[in-house]
C-alpha atoms as a PDB file:
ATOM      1  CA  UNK A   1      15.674  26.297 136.665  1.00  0.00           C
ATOM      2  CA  UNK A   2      17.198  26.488 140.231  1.00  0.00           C
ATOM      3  CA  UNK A   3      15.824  24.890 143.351  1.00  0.00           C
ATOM      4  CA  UNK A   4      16.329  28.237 144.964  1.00  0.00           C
ATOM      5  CA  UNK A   5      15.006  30.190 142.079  1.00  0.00           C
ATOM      6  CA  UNK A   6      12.187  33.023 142.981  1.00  0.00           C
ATOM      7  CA  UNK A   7       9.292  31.845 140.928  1.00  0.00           C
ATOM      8  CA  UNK A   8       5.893  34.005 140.191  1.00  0.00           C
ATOM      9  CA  UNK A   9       2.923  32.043 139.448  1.00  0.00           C
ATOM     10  CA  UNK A  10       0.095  34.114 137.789  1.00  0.00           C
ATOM     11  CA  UNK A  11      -3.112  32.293 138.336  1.00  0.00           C
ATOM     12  CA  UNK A  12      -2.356  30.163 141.111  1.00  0.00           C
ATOM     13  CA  UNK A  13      -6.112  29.660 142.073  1.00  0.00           C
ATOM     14  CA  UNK A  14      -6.928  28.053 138.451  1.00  0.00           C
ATOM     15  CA  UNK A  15      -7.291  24.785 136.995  1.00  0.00           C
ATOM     16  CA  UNK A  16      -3.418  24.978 135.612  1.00  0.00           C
ATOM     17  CA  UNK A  17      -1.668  27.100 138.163  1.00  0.00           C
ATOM     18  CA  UNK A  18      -2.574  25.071 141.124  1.00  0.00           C
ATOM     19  CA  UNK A  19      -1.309  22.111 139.401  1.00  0.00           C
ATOM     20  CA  UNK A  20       1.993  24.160 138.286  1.00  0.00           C
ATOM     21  CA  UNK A  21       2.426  25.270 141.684  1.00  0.00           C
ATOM     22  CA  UNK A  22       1.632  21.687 143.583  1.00  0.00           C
ATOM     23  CA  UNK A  23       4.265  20.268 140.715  1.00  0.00           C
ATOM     24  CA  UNK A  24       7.021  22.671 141.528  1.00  0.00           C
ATOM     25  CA  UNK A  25       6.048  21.914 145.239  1.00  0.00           C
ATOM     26  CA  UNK A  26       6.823  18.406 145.324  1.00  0.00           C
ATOM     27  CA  UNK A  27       9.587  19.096 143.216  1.00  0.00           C
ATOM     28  CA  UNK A  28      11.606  20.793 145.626  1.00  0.00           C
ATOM     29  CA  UNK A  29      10.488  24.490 144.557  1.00  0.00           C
ATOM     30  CA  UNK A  30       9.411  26.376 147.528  1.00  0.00           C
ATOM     31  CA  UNK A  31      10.646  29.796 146.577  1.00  0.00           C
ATOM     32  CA  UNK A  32       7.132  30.355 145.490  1.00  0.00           C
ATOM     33  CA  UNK A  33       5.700  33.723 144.947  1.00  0.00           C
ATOM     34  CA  UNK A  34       1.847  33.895 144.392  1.00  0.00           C
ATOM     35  CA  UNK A  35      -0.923  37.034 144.298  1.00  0.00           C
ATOM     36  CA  UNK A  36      -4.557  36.838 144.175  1.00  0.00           C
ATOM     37  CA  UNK A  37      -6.136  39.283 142.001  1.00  0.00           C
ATOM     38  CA  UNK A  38      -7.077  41.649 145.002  1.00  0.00           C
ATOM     39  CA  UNK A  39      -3.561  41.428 146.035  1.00  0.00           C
ATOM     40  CA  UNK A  40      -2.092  42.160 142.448  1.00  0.00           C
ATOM     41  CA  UNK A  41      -4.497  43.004 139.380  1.00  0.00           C
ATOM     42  CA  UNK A  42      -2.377  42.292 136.733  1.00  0.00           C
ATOM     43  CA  UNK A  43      -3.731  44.663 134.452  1.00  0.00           C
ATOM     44  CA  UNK A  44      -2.679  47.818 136.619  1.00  0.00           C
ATOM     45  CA  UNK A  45       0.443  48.376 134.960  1.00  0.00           C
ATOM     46  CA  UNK A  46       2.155  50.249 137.704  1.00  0.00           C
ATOM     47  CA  UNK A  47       1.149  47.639 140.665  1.00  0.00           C
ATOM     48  CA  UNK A  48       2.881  45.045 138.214  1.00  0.00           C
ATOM     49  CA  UNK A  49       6.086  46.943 137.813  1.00  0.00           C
ATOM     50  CA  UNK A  50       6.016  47.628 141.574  1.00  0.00           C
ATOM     51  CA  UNK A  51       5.711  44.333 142.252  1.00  0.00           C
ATOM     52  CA  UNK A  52       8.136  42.888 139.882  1.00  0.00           C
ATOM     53  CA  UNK A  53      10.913  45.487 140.873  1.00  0.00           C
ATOM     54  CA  UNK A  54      10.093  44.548 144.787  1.00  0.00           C
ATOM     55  CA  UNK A  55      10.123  40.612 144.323  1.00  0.00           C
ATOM     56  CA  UNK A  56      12.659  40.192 141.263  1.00  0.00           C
ATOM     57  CA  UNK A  57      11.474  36.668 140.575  1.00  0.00           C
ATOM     58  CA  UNK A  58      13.814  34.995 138.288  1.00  0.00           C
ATOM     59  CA  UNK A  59      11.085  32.942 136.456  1.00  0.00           C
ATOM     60  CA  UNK A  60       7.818  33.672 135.597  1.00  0.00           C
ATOM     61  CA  UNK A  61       4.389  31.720 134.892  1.00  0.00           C
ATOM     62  CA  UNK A  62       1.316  32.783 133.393  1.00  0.00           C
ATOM     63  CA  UNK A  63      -1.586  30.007 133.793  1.00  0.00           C
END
């Protein structure tokens, strides 16, 4: 994976994505993308492909 790489982190509020997200921080990751669940409910499966074809991240996490 790229520094520069877009990266979407599903569930950045949990136990597991806050810790993905502060280990790709101070890793040198800071093309971060995070929703919250009122921004993006992931189960709306046309916000999701909205969203994916307006950010193109290159990697994706689910946590």
């Amino acid at each position: 994976m790229k520094q520069d790489s877009k990266i979407y982190v599903a569930g950045h509020r949990g136990l597991a994505g806050s810790a993905l997200v502060r280990g790709l921080q101070a890793r040198g990751y800071r093309n971060l993308v995070t929703r919250t669940h009122a921004e993006l409910d992931l189960i709306d499966q046309r916000a999701v492909r909205e969203f994916f074809q307006r950010e193109r991240p290159g990697v994706v996490f689910l946590a």
